[in-house]
N, C-alpha and C. Protein backbone atom coordinates (compact mmCIF):
# COMPACT_ATOMS: atom_id res chain seq x y z
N UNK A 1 112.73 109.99 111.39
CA UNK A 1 111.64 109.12 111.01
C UNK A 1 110.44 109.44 111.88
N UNK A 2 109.36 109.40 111.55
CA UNK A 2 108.04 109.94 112.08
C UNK A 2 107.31 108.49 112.65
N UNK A 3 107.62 108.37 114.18
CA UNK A 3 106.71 107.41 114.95
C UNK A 3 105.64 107.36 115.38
N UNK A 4 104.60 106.63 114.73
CA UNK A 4 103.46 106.28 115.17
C UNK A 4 102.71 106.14 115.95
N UNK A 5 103.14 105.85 117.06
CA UNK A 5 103.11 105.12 117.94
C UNK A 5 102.98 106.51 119.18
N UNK A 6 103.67 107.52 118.66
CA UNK A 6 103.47 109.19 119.32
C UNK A 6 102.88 109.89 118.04
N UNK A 7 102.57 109.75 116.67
CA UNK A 7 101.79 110.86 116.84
C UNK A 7 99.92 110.28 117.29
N UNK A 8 100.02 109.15 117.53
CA UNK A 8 99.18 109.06 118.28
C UNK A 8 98.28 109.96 118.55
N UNK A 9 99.03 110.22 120.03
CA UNK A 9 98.73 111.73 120.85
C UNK A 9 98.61 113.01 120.76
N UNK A 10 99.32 113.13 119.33
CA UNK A 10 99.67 114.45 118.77
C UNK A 10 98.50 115.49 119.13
N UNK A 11 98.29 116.80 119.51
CA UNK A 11 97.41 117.58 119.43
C UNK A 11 97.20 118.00 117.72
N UNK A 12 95.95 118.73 117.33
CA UNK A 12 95.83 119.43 116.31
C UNK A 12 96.64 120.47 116.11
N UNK A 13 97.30 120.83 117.17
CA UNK A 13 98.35 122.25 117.24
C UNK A 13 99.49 121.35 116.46
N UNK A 14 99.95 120.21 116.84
CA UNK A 14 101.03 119.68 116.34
C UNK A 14 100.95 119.21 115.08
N UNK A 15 99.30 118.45 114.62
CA UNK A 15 99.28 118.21 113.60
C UNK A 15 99.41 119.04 112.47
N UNK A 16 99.11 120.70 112.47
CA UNK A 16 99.40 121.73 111.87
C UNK A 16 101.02 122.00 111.25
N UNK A 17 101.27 121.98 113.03
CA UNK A 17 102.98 121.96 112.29
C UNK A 17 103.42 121.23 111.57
N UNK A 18 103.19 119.73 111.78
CA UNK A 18 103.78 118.76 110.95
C UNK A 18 103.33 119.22 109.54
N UNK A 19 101.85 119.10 109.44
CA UNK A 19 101.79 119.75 108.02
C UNK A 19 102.45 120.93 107.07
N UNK A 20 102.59 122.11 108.03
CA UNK A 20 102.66 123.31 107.47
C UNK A 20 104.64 123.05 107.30
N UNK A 21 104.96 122.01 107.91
CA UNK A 21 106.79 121.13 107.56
C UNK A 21 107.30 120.73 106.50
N UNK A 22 106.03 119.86 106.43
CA UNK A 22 105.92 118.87 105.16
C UNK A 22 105.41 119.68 103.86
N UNK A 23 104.59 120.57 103.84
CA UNK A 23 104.66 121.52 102.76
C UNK A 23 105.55 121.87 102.57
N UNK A 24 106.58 122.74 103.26
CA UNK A 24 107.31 123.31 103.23
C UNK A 24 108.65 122.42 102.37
N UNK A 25 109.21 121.30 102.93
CA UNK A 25 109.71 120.53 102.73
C UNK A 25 109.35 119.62 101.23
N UNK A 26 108.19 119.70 100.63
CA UNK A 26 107.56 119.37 99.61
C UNK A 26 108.00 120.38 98.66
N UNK A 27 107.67 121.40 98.62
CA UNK A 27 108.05 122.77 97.81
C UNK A 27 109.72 123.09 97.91
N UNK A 28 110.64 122.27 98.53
CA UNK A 28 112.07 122.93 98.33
C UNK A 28 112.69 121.56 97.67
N UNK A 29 111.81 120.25 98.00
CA UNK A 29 112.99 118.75 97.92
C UNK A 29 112.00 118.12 97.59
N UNK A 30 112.87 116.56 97.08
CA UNK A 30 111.95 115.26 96.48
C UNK A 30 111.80 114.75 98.26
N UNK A 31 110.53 114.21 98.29
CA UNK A 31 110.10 113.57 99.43
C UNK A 31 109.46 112.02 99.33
N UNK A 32 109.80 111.13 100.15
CA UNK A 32 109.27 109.76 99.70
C UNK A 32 108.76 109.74 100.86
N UNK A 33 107.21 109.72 100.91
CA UNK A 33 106.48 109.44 101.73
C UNK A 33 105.57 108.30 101.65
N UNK A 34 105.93 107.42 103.26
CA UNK A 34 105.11 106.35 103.47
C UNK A 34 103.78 106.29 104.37
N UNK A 35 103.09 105.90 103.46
CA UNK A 35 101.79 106.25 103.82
C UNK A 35 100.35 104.67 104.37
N UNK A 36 99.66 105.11 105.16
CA UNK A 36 98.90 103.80 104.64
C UNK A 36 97.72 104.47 103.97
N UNK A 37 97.09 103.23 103.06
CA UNK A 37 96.05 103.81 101.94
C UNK A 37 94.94 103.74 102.86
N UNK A 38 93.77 103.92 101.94
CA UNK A 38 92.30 103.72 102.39
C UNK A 38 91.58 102.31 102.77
N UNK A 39 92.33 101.51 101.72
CA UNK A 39 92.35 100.21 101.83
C UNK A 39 92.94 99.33 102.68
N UNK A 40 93.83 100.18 103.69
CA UNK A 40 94.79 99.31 104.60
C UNK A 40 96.30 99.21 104.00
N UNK A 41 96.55 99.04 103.06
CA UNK A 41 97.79 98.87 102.53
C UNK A 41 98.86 99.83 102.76
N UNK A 42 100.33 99.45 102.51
CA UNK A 42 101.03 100.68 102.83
C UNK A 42 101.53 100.84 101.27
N UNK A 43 101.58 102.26 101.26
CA UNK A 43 102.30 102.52 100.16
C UNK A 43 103.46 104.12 100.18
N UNK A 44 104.84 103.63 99.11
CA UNK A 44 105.82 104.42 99.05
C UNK A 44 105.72 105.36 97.97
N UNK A 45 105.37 106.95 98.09
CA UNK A 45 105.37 107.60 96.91
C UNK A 45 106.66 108.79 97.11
N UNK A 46 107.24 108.43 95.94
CA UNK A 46 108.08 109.63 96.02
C UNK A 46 107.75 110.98 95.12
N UNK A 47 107.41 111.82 96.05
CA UNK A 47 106.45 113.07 95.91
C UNK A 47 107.24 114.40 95.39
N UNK A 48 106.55 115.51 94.94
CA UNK A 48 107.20 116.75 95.45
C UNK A 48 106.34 118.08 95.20
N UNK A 49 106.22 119.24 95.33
CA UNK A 49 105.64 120.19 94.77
C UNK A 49 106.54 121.29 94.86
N UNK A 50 107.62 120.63 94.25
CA UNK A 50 108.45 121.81 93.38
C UNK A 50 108.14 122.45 92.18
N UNK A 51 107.94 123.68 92.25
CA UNK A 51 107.24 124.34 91.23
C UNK A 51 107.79 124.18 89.71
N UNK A 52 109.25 123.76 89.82
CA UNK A 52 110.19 123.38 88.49
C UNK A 52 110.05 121.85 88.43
N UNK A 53 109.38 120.80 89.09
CA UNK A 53 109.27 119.44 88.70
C UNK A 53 107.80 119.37 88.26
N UNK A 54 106.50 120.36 88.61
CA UNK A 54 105.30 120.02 88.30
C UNK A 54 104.51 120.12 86.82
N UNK A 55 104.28 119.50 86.10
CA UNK A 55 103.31 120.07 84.72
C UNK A 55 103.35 121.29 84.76
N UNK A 56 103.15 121.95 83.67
CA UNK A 56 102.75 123.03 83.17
C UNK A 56 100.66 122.80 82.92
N UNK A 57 99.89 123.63 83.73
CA UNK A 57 99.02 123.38 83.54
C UNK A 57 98.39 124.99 83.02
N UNK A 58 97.60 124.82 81.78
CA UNK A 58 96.65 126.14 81.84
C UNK A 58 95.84 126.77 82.49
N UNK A 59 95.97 127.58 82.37
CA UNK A 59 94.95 128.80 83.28
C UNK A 59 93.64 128.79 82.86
N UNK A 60 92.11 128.14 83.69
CA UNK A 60 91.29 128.11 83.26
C UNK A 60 90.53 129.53 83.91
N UNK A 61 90.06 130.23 82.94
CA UNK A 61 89.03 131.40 83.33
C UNK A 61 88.07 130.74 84.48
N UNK A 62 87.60 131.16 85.40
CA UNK A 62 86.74 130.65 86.21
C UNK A 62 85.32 131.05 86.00
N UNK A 63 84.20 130.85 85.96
CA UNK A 63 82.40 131.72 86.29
C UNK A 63 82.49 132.78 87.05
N UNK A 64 82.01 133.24 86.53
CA UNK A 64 81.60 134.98 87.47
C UNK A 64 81.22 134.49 88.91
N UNK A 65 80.22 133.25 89.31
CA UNK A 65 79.74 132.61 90.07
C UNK A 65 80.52 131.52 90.73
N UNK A 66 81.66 131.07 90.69
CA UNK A 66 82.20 130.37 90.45
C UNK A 66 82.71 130.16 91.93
N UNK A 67 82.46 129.42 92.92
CA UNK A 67 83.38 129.63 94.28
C UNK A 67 85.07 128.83 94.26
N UNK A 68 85.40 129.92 95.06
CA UNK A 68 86.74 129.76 95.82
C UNK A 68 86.62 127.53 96.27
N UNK A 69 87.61 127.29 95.97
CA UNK A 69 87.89 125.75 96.03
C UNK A 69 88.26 125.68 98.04
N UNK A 70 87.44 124.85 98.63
CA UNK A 70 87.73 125.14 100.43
C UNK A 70 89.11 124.18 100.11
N UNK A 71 90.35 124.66 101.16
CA UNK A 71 91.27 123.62 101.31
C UNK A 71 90.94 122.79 102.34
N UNK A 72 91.59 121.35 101.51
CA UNK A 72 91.48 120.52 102.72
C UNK A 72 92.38 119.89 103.64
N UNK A 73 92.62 120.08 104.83
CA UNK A 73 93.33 120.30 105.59
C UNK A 73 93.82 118.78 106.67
N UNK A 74 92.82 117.51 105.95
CA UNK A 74 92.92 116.16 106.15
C UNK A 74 94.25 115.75 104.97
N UNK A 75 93.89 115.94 103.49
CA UNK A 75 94.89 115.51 102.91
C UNK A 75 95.87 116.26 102.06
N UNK A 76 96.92 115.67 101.88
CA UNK A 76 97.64 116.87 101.08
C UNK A 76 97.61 116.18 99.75
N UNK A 77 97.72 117.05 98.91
CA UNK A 77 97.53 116.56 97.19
C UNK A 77 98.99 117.17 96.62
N UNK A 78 99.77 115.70 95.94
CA UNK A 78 100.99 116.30 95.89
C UNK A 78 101.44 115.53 94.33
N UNK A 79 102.45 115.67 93.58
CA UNK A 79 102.77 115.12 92.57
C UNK A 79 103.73 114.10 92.36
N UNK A 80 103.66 112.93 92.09
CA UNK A 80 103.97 111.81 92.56
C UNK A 80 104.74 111.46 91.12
N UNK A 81 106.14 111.39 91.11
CA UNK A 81 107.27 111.86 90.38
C UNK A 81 107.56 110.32 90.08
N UNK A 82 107.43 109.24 90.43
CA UNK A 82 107.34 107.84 89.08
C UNK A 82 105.90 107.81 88.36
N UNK A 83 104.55 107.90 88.57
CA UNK A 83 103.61 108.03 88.28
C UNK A 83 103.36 109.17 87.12
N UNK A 84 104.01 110.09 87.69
CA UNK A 84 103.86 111.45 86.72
C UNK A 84 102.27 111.92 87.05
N UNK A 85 101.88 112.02 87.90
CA UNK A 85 100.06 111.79 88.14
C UNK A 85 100.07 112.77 89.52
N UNK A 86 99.09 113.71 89.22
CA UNK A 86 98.67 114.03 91.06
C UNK A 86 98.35 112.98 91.36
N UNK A 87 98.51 112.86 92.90
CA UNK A 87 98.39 111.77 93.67
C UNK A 87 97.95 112.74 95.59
N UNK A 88 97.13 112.06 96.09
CA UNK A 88 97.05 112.28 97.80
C UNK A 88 96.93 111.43 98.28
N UNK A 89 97.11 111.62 99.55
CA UNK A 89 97.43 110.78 101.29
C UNK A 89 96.55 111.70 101.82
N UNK A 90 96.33 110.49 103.16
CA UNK A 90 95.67 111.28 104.62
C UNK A 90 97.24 111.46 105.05
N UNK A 91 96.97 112.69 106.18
CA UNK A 91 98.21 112.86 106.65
C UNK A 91 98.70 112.37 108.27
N UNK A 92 97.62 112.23 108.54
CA UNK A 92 97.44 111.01 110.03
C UNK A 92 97.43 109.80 109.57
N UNK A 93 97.62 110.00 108.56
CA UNK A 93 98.06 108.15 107.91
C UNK A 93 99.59 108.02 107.32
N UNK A 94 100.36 108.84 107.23
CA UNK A 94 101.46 109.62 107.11
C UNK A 94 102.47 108.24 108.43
N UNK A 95 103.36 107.21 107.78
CA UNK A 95 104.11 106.63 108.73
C UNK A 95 105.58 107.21 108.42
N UNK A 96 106.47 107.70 107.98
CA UNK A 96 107.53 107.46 107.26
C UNK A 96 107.39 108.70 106.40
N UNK A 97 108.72 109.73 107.14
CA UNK A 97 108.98 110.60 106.07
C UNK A 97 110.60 110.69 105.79
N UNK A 98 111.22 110.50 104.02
CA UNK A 98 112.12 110.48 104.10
C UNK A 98 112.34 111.55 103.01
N UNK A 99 113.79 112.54 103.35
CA UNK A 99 113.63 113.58 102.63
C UNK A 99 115.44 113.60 101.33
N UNK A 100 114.90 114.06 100.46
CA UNK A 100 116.15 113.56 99.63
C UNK A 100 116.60 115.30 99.43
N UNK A 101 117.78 115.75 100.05
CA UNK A 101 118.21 117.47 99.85
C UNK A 101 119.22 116.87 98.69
N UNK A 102 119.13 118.28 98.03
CA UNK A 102 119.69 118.52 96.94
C UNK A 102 119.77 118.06 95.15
């Protein structure tokens, strides 16, 4: 379970890892992550970005002009599997990670 209360303190070095975890962990398993919103509230989404649970989306041609999309590295944008809906979190708002294998 992911305590609050230490990542506090966390450096940006750590906050990386945690992220570059939780991707990782997103792309192999269902994940129910507790989060608090923007609004203060807490909320439970059970997530994933398994490439075999996500929509099928089309391939849009892009503009000749067209820039590269910057990632953003505050929230992760993930697919939220009762909703059926992309859905994101901040990830320093991230209380509660529970992971469901197999």
């Amino acid at each position: 379970m992911l305590d609050n209360t230490k990542t506090a303190d966390w450096t940006e070095t750590e906050w990386d890892a945690f992220t570059t975890w939780l991707k990782g962990m997103l792309h192999s398993d269902k994940v129910e992550v507790t989060f608090i919103k923007a609004d203060g509230s807490e909320r439970v989404m059970n997530c994933t970005l398994q490439p075999e649970l996500l929509p099928k989306v089309e391939k849009k041609e892009l503009a000749e002009d067209a820039k590269p999309r910057k990632e953003n590295t505050t929230s992760m944008r993930v697919f939220d599997l009762d909703l059926q809906e992309w859905r994101s979190f901040t990830i320093k708002k991230v209380k509660k990670i529970q992971v469901t294998i197999g």
